[in-house]
Protein backbone atom coordinates (compact mmCIF):
# COMPACT_ATOMS: atom_id res chain seq x y z
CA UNK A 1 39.54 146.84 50.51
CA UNK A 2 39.08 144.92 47.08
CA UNK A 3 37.25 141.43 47.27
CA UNK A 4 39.19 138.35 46.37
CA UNK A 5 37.32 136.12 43.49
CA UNK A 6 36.55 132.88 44.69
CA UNK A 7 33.13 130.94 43.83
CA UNK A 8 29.80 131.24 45.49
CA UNK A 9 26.19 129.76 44.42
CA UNK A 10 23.65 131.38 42.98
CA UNK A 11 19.84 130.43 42.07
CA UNK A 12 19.76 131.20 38.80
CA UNK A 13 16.03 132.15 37.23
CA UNK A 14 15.23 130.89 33.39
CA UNK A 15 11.30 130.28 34.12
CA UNK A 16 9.01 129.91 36.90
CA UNK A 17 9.96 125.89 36.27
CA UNK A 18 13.38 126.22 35.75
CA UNK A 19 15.58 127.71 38.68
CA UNK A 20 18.98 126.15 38.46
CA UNK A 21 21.60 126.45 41.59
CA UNK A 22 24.56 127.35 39.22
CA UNK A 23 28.28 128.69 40.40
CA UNK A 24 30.02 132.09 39.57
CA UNK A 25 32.70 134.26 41.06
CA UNK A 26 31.69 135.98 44.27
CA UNK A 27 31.52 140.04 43.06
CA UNK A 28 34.86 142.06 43.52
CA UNK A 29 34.10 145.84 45.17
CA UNK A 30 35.08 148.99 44.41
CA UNK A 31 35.59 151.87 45.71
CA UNK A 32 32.43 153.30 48.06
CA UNK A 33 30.82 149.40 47.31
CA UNK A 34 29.97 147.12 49.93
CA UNK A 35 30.33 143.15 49.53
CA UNK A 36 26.63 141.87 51.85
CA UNK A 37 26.50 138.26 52.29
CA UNK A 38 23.30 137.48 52.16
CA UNK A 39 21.37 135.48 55.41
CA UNK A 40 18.11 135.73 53.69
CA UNK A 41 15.80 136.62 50.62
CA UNK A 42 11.91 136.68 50.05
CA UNK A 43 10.75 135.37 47.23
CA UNK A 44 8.54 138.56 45.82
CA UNK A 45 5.24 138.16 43.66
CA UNK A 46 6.72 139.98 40.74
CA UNK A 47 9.54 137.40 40.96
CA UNK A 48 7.45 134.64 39.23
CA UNK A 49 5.74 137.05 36.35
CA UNK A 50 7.12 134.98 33.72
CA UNK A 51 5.61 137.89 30.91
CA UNK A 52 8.01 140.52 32.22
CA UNK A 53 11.45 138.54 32.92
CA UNK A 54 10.64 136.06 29.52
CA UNK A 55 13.26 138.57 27.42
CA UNK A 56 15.74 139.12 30.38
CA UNK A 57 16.37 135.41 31.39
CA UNK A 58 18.72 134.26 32.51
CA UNK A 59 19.05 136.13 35.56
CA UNK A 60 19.30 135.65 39.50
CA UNK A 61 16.25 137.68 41.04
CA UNK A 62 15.67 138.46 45.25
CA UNK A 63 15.27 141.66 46.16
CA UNK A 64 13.52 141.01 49.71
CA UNK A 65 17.26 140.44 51.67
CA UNK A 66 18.70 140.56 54.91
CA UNK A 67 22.26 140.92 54.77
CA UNK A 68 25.73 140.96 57.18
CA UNK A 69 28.31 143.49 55.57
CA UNK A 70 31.39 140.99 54.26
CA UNK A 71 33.86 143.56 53.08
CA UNK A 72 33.69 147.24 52.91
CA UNK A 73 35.16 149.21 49.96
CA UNK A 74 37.39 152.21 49.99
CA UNK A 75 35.79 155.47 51.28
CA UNK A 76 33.23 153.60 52.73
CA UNK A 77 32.58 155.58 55.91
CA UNK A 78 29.77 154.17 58.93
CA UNK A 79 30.18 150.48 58.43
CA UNK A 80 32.08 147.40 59.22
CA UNK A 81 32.49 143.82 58.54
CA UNK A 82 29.52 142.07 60.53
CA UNK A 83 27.05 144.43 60.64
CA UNK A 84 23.48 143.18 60.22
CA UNK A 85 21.77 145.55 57.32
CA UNK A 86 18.78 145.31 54.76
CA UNK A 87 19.19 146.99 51.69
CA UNK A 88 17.10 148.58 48.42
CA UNK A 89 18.07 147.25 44.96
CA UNK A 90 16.43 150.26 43.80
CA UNK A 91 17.67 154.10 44.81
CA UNK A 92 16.63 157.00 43.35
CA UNK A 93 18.21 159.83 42.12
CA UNK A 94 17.07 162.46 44.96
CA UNK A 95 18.13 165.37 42.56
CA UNK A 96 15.60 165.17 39.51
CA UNK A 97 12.16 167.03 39.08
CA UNK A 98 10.12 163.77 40.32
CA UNK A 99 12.32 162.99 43.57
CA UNK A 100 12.15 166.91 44.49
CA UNK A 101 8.31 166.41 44.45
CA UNK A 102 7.76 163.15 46.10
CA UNK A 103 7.50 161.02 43.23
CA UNK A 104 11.01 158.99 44.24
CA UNK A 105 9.59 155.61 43.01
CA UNK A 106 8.95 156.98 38.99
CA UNK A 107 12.59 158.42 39.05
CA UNK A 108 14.78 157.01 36.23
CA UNK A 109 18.14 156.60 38.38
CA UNK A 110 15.71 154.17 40.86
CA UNK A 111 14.34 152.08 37.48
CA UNK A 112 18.28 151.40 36.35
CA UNK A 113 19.84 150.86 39.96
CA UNK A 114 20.29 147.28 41.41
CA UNK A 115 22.77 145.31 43.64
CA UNK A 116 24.67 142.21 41.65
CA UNK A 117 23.48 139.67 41.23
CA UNK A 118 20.70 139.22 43.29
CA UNK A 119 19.21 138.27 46.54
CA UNK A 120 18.77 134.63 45.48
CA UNK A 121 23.27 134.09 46.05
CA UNK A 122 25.42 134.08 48.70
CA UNK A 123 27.03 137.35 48.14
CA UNK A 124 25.89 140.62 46.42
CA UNK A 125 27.70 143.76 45.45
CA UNK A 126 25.96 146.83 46.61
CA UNK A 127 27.11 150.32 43.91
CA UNK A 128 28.11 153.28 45.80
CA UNK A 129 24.58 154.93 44.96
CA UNK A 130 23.11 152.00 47.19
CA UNK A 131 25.56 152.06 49.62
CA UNK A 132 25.01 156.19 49.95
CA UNK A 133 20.75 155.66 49.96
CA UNK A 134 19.46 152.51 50.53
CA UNK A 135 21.08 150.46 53.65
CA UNK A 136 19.50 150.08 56.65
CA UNK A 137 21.03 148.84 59.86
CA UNK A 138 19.00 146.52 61.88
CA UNK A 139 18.66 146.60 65.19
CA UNK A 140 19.20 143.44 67.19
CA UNK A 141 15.01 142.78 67.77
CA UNK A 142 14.65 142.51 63.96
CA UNK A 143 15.83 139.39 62.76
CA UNK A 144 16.83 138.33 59.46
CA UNK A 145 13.44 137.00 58.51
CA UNK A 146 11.75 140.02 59.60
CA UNK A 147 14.04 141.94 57.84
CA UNK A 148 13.02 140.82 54.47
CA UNK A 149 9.81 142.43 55.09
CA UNK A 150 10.70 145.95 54.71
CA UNK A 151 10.85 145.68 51.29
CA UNK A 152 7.51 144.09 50.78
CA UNK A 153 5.88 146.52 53.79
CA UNK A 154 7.70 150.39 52.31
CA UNK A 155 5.36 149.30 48.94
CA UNK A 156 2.59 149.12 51.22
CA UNK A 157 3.12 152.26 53.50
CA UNK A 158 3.51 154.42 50.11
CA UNK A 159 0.45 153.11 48.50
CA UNK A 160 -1.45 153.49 51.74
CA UNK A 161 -0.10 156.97 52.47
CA UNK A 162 -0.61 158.42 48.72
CA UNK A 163 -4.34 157.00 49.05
CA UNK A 164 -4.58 159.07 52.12
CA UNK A 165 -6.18 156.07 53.90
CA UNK A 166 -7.08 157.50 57.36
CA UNK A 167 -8.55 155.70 60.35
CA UNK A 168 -12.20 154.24 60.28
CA UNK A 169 -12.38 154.02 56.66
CA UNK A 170 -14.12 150.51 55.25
CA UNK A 171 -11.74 148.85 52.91
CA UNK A 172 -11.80 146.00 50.30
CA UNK A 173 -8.73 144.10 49.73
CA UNK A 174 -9.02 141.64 46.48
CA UNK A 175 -6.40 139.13 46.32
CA UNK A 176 -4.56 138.02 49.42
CA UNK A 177 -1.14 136.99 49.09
CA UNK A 178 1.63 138.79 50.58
CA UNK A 179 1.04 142.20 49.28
CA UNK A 180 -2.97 141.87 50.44
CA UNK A 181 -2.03 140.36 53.56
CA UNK A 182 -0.01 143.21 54.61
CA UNK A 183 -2.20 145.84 53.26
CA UNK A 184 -4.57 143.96 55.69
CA UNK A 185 -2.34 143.82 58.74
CA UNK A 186 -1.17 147.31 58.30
CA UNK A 187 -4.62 148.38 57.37
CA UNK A 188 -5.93 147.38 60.47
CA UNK A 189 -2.97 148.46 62.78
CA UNK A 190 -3.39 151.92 61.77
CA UNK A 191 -6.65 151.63 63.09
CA UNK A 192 -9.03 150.78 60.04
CA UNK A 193 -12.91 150.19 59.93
CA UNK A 194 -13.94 147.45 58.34
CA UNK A 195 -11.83 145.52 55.96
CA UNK A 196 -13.04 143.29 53.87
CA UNK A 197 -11.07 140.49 52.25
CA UNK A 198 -11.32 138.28 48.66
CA UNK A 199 -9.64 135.76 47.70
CA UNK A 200 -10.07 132.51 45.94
CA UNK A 201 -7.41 130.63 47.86
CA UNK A 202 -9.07 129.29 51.53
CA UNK A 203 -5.60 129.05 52.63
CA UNK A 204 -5.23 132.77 52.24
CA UNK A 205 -8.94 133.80 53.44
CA UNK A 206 -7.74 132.13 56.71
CA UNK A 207 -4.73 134.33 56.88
CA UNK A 208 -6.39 137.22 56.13
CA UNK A 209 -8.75 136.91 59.07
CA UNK A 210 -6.08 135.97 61.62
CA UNK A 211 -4.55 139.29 60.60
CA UNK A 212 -7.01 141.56 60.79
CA UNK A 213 -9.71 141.18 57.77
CA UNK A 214 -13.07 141.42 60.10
CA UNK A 215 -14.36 139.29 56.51
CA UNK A 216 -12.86 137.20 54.17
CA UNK A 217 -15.15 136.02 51.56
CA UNK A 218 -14.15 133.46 48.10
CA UNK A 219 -14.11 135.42 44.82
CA UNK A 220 -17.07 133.06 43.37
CA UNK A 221 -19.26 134.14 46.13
CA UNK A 222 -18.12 137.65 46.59
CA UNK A 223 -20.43 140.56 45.03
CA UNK A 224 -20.54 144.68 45.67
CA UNK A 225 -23.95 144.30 47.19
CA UNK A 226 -22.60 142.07 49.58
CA UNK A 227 -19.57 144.11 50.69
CA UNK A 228 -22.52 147.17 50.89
CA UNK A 229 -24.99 145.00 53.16
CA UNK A 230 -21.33 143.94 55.75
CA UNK A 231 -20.73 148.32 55.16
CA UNK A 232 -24.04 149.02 56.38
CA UNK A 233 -25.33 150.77 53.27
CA UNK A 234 -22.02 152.15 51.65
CA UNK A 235 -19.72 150.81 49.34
CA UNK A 236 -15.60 150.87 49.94
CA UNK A 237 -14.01 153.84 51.08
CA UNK A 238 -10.68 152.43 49.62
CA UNK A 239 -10.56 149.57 47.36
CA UNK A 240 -6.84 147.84 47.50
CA UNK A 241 -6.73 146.09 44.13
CA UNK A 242 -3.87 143.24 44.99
CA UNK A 243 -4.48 140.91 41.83
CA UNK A 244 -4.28 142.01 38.39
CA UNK A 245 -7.76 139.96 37.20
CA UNK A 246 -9.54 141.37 35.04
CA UNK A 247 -13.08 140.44 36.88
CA UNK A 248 -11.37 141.88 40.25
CA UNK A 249 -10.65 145.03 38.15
CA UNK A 250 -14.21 145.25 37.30
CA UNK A 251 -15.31 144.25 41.07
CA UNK A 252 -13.58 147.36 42.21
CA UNK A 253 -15.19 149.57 39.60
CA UNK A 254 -18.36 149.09 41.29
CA UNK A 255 -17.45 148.59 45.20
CA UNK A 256 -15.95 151.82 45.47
CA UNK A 257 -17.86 154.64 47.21
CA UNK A 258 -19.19 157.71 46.35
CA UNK A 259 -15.78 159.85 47.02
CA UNK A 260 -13.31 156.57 47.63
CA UNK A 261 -10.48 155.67 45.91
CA UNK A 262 -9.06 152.38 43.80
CA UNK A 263 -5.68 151.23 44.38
CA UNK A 264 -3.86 149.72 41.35
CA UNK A 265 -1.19 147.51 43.59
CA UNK A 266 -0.48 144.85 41.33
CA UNK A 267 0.16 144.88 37.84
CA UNK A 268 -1.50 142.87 34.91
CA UNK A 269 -0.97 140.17 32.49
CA UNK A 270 0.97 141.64 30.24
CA UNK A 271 -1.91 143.35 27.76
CA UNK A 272 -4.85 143.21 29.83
CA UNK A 273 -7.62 145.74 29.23
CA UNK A 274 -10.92 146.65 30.85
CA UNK A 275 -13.66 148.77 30.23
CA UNK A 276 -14.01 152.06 31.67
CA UNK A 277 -17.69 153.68 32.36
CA UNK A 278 -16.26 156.47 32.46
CA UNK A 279 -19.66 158.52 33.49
CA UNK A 280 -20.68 155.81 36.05
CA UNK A 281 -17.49 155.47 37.81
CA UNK A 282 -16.33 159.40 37.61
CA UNK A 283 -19.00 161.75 36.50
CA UNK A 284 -20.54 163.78 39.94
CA UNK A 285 -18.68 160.94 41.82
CA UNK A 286 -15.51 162.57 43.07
CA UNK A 287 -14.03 158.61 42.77
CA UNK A 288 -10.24 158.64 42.35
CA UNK A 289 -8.05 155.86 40.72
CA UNK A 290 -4.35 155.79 41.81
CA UNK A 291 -1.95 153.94 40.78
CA UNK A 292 1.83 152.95 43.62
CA UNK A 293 5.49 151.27 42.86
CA UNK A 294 8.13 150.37 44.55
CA UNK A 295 9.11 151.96 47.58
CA UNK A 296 11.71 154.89 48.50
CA UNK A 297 14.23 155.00 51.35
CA UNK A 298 12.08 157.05 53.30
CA UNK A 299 9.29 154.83 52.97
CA UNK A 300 12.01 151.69 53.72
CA UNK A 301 12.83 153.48 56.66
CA UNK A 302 9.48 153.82 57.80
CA UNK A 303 9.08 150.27 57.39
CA UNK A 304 11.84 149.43 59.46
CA UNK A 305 10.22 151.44 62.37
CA UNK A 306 7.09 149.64 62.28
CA UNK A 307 8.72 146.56 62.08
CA UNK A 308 11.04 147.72 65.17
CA UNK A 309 8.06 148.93 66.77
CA UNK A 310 6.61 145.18 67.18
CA UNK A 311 3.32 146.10 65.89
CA UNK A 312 2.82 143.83 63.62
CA UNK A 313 2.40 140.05 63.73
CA UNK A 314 5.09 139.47 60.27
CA UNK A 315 5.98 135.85 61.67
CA UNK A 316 2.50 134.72 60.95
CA UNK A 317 2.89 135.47 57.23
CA UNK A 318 6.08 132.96 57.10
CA UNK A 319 4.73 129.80 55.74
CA UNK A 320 8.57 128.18 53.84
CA UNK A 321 11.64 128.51 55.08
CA UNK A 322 14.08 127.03 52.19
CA UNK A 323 17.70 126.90 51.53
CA UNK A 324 19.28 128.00 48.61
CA UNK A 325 19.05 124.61 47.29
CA UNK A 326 15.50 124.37 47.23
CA UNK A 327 14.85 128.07 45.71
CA UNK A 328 13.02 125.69 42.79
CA UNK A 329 10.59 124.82 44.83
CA UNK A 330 10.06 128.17 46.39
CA UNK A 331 9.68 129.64 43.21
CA UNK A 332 6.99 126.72 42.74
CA UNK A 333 5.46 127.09 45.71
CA UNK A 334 4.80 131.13 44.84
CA UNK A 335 3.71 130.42 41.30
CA UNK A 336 1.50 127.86 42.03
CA UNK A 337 -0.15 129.87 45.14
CA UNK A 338 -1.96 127.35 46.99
CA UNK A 339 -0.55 127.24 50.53
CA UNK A 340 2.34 129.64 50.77
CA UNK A 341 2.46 133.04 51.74
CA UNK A 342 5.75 134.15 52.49
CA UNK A 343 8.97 131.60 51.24
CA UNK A 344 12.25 132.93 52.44
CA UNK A 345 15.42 131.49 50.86
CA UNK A 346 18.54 131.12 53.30
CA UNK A 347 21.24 131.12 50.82
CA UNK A 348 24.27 130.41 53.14
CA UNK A 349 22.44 126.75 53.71
C-alpha cells in the first residue's frame, strides 16, 4: 500500500550549532519499502563531526532508531502495521568478494545504503534492500530506548570480536563517551581482567567505573608506566583507542603489550597524522594494529541478544531524553561533551 503525502517534522542538520526543526512531506513507499515511524533516535558521536558532513549539509542525520512499522509496501511479506522494530541504515551487499569473507562493513552496497531521511523525523522510508537485511523485531522487554543501542553496541561486538579479545585480558580504554563506555560494559561482561579507563571528562570517569572500569584515571595524569604498575608488570593486552587525539594515539603506541593489539575505534580530525616507530612498536613484538566500522546484521543481531539477554546495565548510559524540538540542544549537549552520555531524541513529541 502506497503512503499518502502529508507533512511531518524533521531536525534538520547544517552545523553542530545550527539544527533547525524544519517541515517536509512524510516519504511515499514503494513496492517491498516499509514507512517506520520513528519513537526514538540516539544522537551518535559521528553525528557532530562537523569535518565530514561540512560538504553534505544540509541533511537530517539519526541512525540509532527505534521504530513502529506505519505502512507496509507491496510484497512486503512478515510484517504489519504496529510492529515494534530497529533497523540498519546501512546493509550490505551479502554477494561481493568482501561480504563472502566477513568483511560486510567495507562492502560498497553497505557505504551507499540508507533509510530517508533520517532518524532525527517522524517518519522514515526504509528501501527494499533494508527491509530484506537490516530490521529487527523487538521483543516486548526491549524498549524503545534500549533499542537504540544496538546500533551503537553491533560496532562494539565486531571490533571486540575481530580483536579476538578473550576473557582475562587487561585492557585500556582511552576516551569514554558512548563508544568507550560500552566497550567498557561489554568488556567486562564478557568476563575481562582489568580494564583500565581515560578520560578527561570526570563526568565520564564516573561512568566508566559504575560500569565496569576497575580504574578510571584523567588524561593529564594518565601515563603507560602507570597502567603497567595497576597490570602488575605488563602493559595492555588490548588497547581500545575511542578518541581520535593525537597524544591518545601516541599513549597507545606505548601501553600496548608485547603480543597485544590497538584498536582504531574512532576516527580522526580530518588530516591527523602520527608518527610510527615502526621498529619499537612492531619489530620482534608480534603487536597488531586493527582498524573496525560500522556494524553488519549479524553483528546487529547479536546485539539485540545481549540486549534481550539483560546483561547489561544500557539505562545507566541514558543521561537526555529530548523531543524532537530540542534535537539543538542534543546536538549541543554531544558536541560540547561535558555531562552527557547518551541523548535520545523522541521525535513524535
Amino acid at each position: 500500500m502506497l503512503g499518502r503525502m502529508t507533512n511531518m517534522r524533521i531536525a534538520k542538520y547544517y552545523s553542530n550549532s545550527d539544527v533547525r526543526i524544519e517541515e517536509t512531506d512524510k516519504p511515499k513507499i514503494g513496492r517491498g519499502e516499509l514507512l517506520l515511524r520513528v519513537e526514538a533516535s540516539g544522537i551518535c558521536g559521528s553525528d557532530v563531526m562537523e569535518w565530514y558532513r561540512k560538504d553534505k549539509v544540509p541533511l537530517v542525520l539519526g541512525h540509532e532508531i527505534a521504530a513502529t512499522v506505519a505502512e507496509v509496501g507491496e510484497g512486503v511479506k512478515g510484517y504489519d502495521t504496529g510492529d515494534r522494530v530497529s533497523a540498519s541504515h546501512h546493509v550490505p551487499c551479502n554477494e561481493c568478494y568482501y561480504c563472502k569473507n566477513g568483511y560486510q562493513t567495507v562492502c560498497e552496497t553497505l557505504r551507499k545504503t540508507n533509510f530517508y531521511p533520517g532518524g532525527f523525523s517522524e517518519y522514515v522510508r526504509l528501501p527494499a534492500i533494508n527491509v530484506r537485511d537490516g530490521v529487527y523485531r523487538l521483543p516486548e522487554n526491549i524498549s524503545f530506548d534500549l533499542a537504540t543501542f544496538i546500533e551503537p553496541l553491533a560496532c562494539v561486538l565486531r571490533a571486540q570480536r575481530i580483536a579476538d579479545l578473550s576473557k582475562n585480558q587487561s585492557i585500556l580504554v582511552i576516551g569514554s563517551g558512548i563508544a568507550g563506555l560500552l566497550h567498557i560494559h561489554l568488556a567486562r561482561a564478557s568476563g575481562a581482567g582489568l580494564i583500565v579507563a581515560v578520560d578527561i571528562n570526570e563526568h565520564r570517569l564516573s561512568k566508566a567505573k559504575e560500569l565496569g572500569a576497575d580504574f578510571a584515571v584523567n588524561a593529564k595524569e594518565f601515563t603507560p608506566q602507570g597502567f603497567y604498575q595497576l597490570n602488575k608488570g605488563r602493559f595492555a593486552d588490548v588497547v581500545i583507542l575511542c578518541t581520535g587525539a593525537t597524544s591518545a594515539i601516541n599513549q597507545a603506541f606505548e601501553s600496548v603489550d608485547l603480543a597485544g593489539t590497538i584498536i582504531f575505534f574512532a576516527p580522526t580530525d580530518k588530516d591527523a597524522a602520527v608518527n610510527l616507530p615502526v621498529n619499537k612498536l612492531f619489530w620482534r613484538t608480534e603487536r597488531k594494529i586493527i582498524s573496525s566500522y560500522a556494524g553488519s546484521p549479524c553483528d546487529h543481531i547479536e546485539a539485540l541478544d545481549w540486549i534481550k539477554s539483560g546483561r547489561l546495565s544500557l539505562e545507566k548510559m541514558i543521561t537526555h531524553r529530548l523531543p524532537l524540538k530540542d534535537t539543538a540542544l542534543g546536538f549541543k549537549l554531544v558536541s560540547e561533551a561535558k555531562e552527557s552520555v547518551k541523548v535520545i531524541i523522541y521525535p513524535q513529541k
